[in-house]
C-alpha atoms as a PDB file:
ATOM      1  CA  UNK A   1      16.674 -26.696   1.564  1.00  0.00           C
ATOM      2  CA  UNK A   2      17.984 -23.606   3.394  1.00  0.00           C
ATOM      3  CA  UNK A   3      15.608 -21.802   6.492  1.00  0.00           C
ATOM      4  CA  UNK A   4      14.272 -18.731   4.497  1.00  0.00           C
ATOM      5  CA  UNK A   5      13.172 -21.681   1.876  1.00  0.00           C
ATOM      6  CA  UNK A   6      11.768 -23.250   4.181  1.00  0.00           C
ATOM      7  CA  UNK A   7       9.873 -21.109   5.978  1.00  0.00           C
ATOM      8  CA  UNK A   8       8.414 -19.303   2.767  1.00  0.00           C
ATOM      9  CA  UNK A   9       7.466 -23.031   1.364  1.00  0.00           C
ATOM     10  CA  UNK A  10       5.880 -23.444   5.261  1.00  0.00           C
ATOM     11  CA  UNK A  11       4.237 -19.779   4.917  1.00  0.00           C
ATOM     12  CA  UNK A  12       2.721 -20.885   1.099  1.00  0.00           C
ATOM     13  CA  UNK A  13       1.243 -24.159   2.065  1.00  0.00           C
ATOM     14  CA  UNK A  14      -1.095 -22.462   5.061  1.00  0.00           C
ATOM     15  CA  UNK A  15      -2.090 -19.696   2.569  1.00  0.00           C
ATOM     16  CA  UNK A  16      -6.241 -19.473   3.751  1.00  0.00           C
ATOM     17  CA  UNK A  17      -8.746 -17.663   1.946  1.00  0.00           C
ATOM     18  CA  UNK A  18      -8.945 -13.920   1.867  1.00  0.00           C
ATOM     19  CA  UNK A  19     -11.327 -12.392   4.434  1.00  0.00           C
ATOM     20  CA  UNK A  20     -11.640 -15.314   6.762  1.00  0.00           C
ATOM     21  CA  UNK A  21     -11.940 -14.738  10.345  1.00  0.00           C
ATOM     22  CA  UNK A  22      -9.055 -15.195  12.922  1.00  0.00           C
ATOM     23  CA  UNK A  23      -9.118 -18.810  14.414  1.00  0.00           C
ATOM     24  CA  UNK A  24      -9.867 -19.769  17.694  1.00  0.00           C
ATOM     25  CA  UNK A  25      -5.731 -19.884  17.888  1.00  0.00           C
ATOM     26  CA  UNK A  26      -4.841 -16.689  16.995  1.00  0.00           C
ATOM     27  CA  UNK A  27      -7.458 -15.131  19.033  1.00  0.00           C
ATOM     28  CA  UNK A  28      -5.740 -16.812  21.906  1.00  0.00           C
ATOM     29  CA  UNK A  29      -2.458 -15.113  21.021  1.00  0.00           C
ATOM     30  CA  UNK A  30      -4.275 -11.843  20.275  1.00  0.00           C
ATOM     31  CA  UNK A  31      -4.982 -11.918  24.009  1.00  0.00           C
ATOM     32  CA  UNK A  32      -1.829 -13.703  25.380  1.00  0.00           C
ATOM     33  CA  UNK A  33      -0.397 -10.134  23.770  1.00  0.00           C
ATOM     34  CA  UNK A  34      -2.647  -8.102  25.743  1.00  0.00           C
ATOM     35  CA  UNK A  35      -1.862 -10.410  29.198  1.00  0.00           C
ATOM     36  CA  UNK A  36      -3.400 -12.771  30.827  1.00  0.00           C
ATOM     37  CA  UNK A  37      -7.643 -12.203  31.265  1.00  0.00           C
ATOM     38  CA  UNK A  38      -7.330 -10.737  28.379  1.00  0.00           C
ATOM     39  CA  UNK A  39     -10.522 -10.925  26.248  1.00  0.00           C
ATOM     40  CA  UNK A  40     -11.632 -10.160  22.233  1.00  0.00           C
ATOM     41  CA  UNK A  41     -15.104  -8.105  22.877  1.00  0.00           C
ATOM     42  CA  UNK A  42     -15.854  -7.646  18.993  1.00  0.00           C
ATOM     43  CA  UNK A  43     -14.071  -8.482  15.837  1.00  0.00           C
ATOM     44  CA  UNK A  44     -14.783  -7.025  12.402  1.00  0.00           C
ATOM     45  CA  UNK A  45     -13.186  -7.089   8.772  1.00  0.00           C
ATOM     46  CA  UNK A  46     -12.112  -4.401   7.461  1.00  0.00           C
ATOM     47  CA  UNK A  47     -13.087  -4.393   3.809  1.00  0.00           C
ATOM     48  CA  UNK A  48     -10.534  -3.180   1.010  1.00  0.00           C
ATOM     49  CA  UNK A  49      -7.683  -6.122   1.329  1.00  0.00           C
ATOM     50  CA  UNK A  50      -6.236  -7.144  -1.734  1.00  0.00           C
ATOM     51  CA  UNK A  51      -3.485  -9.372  -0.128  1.00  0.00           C
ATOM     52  CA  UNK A  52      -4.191  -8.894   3.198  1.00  0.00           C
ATOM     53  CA  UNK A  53      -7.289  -9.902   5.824  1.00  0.00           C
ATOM     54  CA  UNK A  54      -7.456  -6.965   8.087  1.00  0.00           C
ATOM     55  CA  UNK A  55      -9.975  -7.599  11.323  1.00  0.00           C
ATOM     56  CA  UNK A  56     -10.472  -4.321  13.316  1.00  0.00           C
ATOM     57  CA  UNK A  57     -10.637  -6.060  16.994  1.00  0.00           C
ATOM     58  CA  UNK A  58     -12.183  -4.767  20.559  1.00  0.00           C
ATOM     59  CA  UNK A  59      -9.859  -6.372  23.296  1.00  0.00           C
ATOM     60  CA  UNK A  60      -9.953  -5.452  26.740  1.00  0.00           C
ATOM     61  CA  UNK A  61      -7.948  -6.732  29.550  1.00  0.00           C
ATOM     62  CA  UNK A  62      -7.938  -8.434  32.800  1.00  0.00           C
ATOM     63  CA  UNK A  63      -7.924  -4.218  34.643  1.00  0.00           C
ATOM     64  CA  UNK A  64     -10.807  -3.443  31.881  1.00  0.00           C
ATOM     65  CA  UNK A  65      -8.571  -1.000  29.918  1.00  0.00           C
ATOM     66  CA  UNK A  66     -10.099  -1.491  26.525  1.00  0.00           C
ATOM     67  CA  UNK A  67      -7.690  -1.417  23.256  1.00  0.00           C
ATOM     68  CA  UNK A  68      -8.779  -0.835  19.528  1.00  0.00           C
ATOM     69  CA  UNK A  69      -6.518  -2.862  17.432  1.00  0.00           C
ATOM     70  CA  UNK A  70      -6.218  -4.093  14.010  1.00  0.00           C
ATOM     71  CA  UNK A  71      -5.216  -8.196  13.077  1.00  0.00           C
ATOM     72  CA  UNK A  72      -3.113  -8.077   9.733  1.00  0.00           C
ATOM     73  CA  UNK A  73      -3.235 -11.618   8.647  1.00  0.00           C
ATOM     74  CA  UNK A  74      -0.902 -12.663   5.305  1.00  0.00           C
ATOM     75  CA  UNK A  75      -3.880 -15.083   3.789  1.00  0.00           C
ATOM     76  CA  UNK A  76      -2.530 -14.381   0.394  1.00  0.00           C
ATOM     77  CA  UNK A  77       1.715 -15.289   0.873  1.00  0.00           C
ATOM     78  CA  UNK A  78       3.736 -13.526  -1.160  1.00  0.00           C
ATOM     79  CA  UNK A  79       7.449 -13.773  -0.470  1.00  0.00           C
ATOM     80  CA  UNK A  80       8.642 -10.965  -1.784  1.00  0.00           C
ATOM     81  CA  UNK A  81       5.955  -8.385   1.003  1.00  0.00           C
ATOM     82  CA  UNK A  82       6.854 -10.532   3.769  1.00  0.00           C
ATOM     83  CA  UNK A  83       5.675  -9.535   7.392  1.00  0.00           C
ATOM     84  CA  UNK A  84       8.907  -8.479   8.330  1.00  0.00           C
ATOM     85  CA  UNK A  85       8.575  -6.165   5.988  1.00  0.00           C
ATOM     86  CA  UNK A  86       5.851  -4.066   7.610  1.00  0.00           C
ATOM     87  CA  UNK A  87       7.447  -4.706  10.781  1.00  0.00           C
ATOM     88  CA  UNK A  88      10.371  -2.743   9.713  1.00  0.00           C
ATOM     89  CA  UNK A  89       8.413   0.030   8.141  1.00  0.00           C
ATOM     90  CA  UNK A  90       6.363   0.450  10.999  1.00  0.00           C
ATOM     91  CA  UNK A  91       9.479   0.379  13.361  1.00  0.00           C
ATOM     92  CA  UNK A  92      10.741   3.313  11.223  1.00  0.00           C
ATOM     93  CA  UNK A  93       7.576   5.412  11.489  1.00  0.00           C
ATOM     94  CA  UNK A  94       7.334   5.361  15.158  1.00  0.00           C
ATOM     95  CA  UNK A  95       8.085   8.609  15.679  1.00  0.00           C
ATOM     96  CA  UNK A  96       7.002  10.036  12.030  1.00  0.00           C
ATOM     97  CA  UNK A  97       4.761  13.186  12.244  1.00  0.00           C
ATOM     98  CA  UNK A  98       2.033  11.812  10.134  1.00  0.00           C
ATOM     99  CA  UNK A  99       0.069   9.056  12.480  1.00  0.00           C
ATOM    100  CA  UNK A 100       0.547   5.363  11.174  1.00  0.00           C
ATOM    101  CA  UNK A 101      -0.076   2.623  13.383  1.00  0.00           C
ATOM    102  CA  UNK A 102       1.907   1.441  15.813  1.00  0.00           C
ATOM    103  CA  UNK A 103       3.400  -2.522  16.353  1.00  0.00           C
ATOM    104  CA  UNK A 104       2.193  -4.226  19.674  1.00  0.00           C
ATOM    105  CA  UNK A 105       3.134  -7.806  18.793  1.00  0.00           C
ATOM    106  CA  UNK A 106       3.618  -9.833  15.378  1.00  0.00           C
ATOM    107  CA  UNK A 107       4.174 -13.226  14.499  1.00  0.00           C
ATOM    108  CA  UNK A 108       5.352 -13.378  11.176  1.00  0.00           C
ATOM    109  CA  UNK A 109       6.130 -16.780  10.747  1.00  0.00           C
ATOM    110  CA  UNK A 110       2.216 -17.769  11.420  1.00  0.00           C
ATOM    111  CA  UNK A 111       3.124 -20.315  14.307  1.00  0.00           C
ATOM    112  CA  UNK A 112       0.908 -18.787  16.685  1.00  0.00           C
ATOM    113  CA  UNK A 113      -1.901 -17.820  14.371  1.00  0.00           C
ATOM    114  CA  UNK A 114      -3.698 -19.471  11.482  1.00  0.00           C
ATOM    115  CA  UNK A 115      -1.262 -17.494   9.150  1.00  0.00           C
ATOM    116  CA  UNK A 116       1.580 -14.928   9.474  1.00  0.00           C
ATOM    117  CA  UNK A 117       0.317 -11.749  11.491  1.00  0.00           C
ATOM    118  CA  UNK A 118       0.646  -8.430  13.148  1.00  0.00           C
ATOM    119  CA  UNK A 119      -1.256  -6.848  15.555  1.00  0.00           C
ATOM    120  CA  UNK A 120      -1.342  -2.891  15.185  1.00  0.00           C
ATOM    121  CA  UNK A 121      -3.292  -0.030  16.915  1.00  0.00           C
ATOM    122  CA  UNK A 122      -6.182   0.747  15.255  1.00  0.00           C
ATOM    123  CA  UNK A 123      -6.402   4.464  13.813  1.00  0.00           C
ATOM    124  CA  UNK A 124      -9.257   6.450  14.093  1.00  0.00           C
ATOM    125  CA  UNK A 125     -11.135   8.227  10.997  1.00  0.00           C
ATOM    126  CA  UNK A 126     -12.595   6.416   7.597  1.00  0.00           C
ATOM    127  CA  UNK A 127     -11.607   5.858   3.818  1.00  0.00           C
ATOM    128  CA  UNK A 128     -11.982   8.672   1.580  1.00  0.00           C
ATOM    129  CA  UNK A 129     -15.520   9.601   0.769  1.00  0.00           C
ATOM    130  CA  UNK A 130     -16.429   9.222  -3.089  1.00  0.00           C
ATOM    131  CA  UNK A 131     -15.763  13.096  -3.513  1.00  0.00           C
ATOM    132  CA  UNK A 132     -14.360  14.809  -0.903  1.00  0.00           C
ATOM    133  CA  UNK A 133     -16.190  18.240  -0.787  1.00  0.00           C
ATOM    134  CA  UNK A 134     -13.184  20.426  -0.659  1.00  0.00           C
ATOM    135  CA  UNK A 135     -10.711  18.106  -3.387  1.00  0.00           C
ATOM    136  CA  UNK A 136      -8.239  20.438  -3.586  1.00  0.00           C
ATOM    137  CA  UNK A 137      -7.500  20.905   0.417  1.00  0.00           C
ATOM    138  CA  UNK A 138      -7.557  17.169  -0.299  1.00  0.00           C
ATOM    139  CA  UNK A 139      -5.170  16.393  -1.958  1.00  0.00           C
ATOM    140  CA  UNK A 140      -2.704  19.202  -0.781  1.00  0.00           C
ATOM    141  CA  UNK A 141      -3.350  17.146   2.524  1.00  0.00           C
ATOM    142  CA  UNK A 142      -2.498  14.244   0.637  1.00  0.00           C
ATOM    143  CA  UNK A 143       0.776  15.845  -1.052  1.00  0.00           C
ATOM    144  CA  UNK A 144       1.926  17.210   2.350  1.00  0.00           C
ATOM    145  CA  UNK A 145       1.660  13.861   4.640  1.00  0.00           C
ATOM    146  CA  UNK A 146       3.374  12.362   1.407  1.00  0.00           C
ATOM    147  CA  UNK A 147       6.510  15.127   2.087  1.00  0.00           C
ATOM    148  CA  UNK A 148       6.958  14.295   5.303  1.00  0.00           C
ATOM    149  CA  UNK A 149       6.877  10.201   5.444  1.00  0.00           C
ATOM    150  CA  UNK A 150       9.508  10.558   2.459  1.00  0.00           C
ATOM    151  CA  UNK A 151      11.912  11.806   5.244  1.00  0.00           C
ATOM    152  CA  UNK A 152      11.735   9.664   7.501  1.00  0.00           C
ATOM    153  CA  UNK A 153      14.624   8.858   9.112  1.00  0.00           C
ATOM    154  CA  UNK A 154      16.370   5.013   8.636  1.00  0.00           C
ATOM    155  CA  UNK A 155      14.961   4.365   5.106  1.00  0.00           C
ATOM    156  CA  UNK A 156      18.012   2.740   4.026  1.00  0.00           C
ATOM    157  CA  UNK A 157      17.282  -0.484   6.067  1.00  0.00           C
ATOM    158  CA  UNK A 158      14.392  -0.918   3.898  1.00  0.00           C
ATOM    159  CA  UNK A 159      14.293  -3.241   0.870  1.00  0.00           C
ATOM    160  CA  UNK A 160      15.331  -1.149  -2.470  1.00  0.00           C
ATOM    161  CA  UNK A 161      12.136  -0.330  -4.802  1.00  0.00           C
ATOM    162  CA  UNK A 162      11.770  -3.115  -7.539  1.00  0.00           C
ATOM    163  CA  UNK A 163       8.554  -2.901 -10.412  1.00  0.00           C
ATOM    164  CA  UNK A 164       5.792  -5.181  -9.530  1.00  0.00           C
ATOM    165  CA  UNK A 165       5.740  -6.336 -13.335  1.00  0.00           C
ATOM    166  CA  UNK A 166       8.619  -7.766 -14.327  1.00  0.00           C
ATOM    167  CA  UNK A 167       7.940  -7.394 -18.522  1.00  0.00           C
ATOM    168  CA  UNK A 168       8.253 -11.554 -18.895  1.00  0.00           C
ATOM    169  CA  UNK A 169       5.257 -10.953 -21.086  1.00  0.00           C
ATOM    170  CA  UNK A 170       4.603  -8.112 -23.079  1.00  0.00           C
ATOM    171  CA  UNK A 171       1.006  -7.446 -24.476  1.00  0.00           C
ATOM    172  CA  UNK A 172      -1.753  -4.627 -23.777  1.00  0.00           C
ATOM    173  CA  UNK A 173      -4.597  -5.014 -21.725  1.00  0.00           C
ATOM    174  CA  UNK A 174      -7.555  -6.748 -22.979  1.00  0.00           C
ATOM    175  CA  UNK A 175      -9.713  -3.795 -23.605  1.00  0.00           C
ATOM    176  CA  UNK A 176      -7.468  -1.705 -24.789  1.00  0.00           C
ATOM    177  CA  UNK A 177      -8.539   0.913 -28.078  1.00  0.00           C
ATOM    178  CA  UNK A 178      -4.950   1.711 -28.952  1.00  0.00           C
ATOM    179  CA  UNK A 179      -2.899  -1.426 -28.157  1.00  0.00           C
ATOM    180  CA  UNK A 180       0.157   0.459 -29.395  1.00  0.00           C
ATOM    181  CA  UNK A 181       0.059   3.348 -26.548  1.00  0.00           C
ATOM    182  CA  UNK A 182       0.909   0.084 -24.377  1.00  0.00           C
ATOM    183  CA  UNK A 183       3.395  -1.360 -26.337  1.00  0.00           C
ATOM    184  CA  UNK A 184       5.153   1.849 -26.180  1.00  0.00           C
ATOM    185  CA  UNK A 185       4.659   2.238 -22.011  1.00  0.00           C
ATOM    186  CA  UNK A 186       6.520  -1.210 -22.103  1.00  0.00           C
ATOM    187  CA  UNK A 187       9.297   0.065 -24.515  1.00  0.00           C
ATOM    188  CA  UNK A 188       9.870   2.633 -22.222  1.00  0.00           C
ATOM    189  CA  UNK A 189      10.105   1.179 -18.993  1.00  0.00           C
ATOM    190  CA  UNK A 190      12.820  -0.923 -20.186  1.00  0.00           C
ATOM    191  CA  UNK A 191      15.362   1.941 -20.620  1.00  0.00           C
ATOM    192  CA  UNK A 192      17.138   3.037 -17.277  1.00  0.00           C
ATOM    193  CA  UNK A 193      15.295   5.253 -14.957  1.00  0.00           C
ATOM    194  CA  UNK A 194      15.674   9.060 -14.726  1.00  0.00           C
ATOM    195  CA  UNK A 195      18.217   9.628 -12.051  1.00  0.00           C
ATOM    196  CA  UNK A 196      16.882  10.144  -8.279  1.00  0.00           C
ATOM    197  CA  UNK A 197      17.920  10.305  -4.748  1.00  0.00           C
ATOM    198  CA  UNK A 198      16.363   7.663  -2.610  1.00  0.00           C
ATOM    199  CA  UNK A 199      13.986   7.848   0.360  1.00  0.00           C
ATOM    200  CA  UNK A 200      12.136   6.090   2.224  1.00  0.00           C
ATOM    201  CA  UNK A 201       8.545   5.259  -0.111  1.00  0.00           C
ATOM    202  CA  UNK A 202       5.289   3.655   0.933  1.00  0.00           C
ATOM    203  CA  UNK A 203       5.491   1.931  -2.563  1.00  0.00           C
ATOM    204  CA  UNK A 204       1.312   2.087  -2.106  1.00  0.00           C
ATOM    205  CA  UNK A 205      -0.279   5.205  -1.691  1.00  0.00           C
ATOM    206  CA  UNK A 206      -3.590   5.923  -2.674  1.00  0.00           C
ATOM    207  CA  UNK A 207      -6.589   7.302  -1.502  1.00  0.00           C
ATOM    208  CA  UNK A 208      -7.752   4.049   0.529  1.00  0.00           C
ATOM    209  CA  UNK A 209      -4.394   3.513   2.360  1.00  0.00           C
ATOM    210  CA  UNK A 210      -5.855   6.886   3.842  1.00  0.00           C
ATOM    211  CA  UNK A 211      -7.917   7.885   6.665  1.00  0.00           C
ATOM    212  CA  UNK A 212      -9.742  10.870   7.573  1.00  0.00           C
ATOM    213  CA  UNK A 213     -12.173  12.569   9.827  1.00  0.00           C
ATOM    214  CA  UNK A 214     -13.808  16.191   9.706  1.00  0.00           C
ATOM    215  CA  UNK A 215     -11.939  16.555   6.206  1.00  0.00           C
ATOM    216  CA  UNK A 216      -8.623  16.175   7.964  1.00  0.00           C
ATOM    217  CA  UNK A 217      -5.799  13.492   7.285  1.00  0.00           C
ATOM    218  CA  UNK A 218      -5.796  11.215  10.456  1.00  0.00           C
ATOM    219  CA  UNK A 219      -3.220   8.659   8.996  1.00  0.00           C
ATOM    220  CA  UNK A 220      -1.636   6.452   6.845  1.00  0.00           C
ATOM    221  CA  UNK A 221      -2.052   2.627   6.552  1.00  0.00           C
ATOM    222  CA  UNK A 222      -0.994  -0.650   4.493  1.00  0.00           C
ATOM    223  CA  UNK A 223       2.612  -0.400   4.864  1.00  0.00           C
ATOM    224  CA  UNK A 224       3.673  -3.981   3.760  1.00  0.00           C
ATOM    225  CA  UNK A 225       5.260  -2.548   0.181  1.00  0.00           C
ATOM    226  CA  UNK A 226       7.374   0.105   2.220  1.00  0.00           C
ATOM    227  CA  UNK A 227      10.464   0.203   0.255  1.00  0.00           C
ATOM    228  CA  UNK A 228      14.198   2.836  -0.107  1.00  0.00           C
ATOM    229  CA  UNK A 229      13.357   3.725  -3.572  1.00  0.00           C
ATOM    230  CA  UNK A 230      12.635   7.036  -6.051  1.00  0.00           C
ATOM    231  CA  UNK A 231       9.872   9.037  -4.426  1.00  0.00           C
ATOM    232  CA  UNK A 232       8.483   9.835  -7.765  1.00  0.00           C
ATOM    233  CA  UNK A 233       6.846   6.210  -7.600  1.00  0.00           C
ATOM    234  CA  UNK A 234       4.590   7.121  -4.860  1.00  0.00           C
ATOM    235  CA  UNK A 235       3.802  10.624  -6.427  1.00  0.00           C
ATOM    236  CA  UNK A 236       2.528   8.598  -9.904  1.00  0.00           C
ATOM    237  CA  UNK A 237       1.390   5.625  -7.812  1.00  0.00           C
ATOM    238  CA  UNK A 238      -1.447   8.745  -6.647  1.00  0.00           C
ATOM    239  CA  UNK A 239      -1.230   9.854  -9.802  1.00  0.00           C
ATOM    240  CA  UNK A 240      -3.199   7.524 -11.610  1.00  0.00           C
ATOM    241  CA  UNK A 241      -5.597   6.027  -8.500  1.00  0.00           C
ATOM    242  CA  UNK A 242      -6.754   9.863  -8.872  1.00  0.00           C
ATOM    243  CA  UNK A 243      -7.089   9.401 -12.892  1.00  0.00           C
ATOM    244  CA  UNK A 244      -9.142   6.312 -12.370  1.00  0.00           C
ATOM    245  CA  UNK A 245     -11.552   8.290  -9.237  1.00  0.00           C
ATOM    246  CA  UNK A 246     -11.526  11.388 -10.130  1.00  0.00           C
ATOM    247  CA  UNK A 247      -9.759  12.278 -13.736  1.00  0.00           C
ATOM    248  CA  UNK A 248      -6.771  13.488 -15.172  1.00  0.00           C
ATOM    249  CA  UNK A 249      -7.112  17.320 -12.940  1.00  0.00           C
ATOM    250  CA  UNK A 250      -7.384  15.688  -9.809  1.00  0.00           C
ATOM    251  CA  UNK A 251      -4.027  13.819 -10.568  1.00  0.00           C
ATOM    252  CA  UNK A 252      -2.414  17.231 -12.136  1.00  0.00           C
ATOM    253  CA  UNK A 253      -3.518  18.909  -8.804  1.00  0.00           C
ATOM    254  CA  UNK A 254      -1.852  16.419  -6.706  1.00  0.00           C
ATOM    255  CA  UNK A 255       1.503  16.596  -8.349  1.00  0.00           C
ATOM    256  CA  UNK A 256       1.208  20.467  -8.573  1.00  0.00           C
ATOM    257  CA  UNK A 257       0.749  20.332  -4.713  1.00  0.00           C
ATOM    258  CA  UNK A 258       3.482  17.793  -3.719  1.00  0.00           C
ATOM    259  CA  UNK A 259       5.956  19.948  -5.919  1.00  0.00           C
ATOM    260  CA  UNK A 260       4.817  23.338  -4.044  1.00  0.00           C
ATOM    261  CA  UNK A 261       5.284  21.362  -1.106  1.00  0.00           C
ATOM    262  CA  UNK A 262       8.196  19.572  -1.541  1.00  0.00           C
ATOM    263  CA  UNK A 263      10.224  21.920  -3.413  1.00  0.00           C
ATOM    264  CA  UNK A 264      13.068  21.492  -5.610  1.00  0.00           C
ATOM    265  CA  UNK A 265      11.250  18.251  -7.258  1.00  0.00           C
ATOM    266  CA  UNK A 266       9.664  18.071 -10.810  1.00  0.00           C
ATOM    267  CA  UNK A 267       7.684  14.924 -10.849  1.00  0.00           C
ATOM    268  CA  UNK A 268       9.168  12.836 -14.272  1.00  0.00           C
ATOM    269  CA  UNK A 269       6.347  11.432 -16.409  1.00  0.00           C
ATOM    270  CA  UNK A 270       8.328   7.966 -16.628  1.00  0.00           C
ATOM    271  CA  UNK A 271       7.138   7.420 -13.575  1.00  0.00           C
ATOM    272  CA  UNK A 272       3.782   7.177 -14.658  1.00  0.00           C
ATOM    273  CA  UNK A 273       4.231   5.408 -17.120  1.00  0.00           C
ATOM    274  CA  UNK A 274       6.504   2.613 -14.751  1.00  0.00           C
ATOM    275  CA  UNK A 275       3.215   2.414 -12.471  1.00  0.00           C
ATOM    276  CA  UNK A 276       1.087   1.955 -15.017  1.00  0.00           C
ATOM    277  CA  UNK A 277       2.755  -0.965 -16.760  1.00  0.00           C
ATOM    278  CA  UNK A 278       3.119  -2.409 -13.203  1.00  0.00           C
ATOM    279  CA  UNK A 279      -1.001  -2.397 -12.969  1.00  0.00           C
ATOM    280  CA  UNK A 280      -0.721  -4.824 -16.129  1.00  0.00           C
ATOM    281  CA  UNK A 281      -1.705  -8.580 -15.027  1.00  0.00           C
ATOM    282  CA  UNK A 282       0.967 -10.636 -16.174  1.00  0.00           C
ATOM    283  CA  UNK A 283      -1.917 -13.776 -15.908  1.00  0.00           C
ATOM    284  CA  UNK A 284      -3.902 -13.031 -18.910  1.00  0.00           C
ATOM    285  CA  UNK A 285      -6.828 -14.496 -17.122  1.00  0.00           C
ATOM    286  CA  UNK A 286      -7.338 -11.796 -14.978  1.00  0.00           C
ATOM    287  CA  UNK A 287      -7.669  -8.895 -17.147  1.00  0.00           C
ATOM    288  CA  UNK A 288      -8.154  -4.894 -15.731  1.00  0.00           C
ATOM    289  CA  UNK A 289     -11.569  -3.699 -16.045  1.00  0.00           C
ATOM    290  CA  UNK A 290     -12.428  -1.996 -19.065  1.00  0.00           C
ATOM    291  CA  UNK A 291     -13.719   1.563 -17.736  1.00  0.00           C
ATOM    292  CA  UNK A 292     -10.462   1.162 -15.823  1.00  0.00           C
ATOM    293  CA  UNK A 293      -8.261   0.705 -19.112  1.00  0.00           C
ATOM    294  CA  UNK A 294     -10.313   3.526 -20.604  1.00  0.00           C
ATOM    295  CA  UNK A 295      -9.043   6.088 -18.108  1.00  0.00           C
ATOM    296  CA  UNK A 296      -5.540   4.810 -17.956  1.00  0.00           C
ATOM    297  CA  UNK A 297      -4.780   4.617 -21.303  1.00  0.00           C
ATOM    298  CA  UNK A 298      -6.001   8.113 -21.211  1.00  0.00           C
ATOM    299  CA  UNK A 299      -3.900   8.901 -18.752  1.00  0.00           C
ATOM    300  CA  UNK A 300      -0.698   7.113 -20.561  1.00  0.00           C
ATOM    301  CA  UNK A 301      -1.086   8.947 -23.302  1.00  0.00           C
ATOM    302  CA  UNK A 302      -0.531  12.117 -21.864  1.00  0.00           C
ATOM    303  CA  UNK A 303       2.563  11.024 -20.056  1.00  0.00           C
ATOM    304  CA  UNK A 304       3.970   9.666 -23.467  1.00  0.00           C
ATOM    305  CA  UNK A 305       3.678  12.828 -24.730  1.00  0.00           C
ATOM    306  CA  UNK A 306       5.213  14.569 -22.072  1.00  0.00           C
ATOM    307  CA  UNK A 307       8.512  12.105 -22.316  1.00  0.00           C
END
């Protein structure tokens, strides 16, 4: 068995439960990072992980400086988002207008900690509030941080954009009213792309990979998908979170914005309809909500008819 084998086999057997606190060990390395006399004042988790156990931590050190950091633990392995991954994104965006956290010490092969980890500063502001009360300076906000992390600088050190879903099974969501829309989506994505130039992509944005304060952007978080791939992915990847929290204008406004900012783009409606087949569970026993199917089938629809 080669290394990387080994060490993803390694990385998959420690896999713990999402959301559970740091151990006693990686707390120890949390302050070994900070130096010696270090010590962790308060943890927290940080709820909206899907894959990842985020603890916001309180650590101050041995002079009394105090630092606000965040523990990124891999709980849930997946080889293909590896740690390294984020490192490298994060390494990138150092110097990026648009704050995004910065490194201070990672151990991504978990032998320090209870599972593969990175310890990041800690940006300030919150999620997204249900409805933002001015949506539209919103999501031009939105469409201009989106501009300038797509130029980043370095992007093709990053791993290439690949689909999340793969097609090895074909079939519409469970609750779906017009099971043929989907079959269609599905047909589609298997043709070749519309041509693009590559950037750098977050692979992930959305609303909740944002933070805010006084209805102003503070940053951008959850870079572990980072990838050198078409920007329109991240553009329809908004696209339909907005369909599913706000409807189909918010997502309209959003692209209208990005394309005012951005200039010289016209977003391509396949790219909608790529992210959308990615959201479909290729384990049949974990099927999409069915308000959420609603609105995204909705939403497919009128990118099918746009193609």
């Amino acid at each position: 068995m080669d290394p990387v084998t080994t060490d993803t086999a390694a990385r998959t057997a420690r896999a713990l439960p999402l959301g559970r606190p740091p151990s006693a060990a990686t707390l120890r390395w949390v302050c070994e990072c900070l130096g010696a006399g270090s010590t962790v004042r308060l943890q927290r988790p940080l709820t909206g992980g899907v894959s990842r156990t985020n603890h916001t931590l309180l650590v101050e050190t041995r002079s009394g400086s105090v630092h606000r950091l965040v523990l990124r633990r891999w709980t849930d392995w997946d080889p293909e988002y590896p740690p390294e991954r984020e490192i490298a994104a994060l390494l990138l965006l150092a110097g990026c207008e648009i704050p995004t956290p910065q490194l201070i010490a990672a151990d991504p092969s978990g032998g320090r900690c209870d599972a593969p980890a990175l310890l990041i500063t800690r940006l300030p502001g919150h999620p997204p509030r249900p409805l933002p009360e001015d949506l539209s300076e919103y999501l031009i906000q939105l469409a201009a941080a989106l501009v300038t992390l797509h130029d980043v600088k370095g992007a093709t050190t990053m791993p290439p954009y690949a689909p999340y879903n793969r097609l090895l099974t074909r079939q519409p969501p469970f609750h779906a009213r017009n099971p043929g829309v989907w079959d269609k989506a599905q047909e589609i994505v298997t043709e070749p792309p519309p041509d693009f130039v590559p950037h750098f992509i977050h692979r992930d944005y959305h609303p909740d990979n944002s933070l805010w304060a006084n209805g102003r952007l503070q940053g951008v978080v959850d870079w572990d998908k980072a990838s050198y791939g078409p920007i329109g992915v991240d553009v329809a990847h908004m696209r339909w979170n907005l369909v599913a929290r706000y409807g189909p204008d918010a997502a309209d406004a959003f692209s209208a914005a990005f394309e005012q900012v951005r200039g010289n783009y016209d977003h391509h409606p396949y790219w909608d309809v790529r992210c959308i087949v990615d959201l479909l569970p290729e384990d049949t026993a974990q099927p999409l909500p069915a308000p959420l199917v609603e609105r995204l089938e909705d939403h497919l629809e009128r990118c099918l008819s746009l193609l």
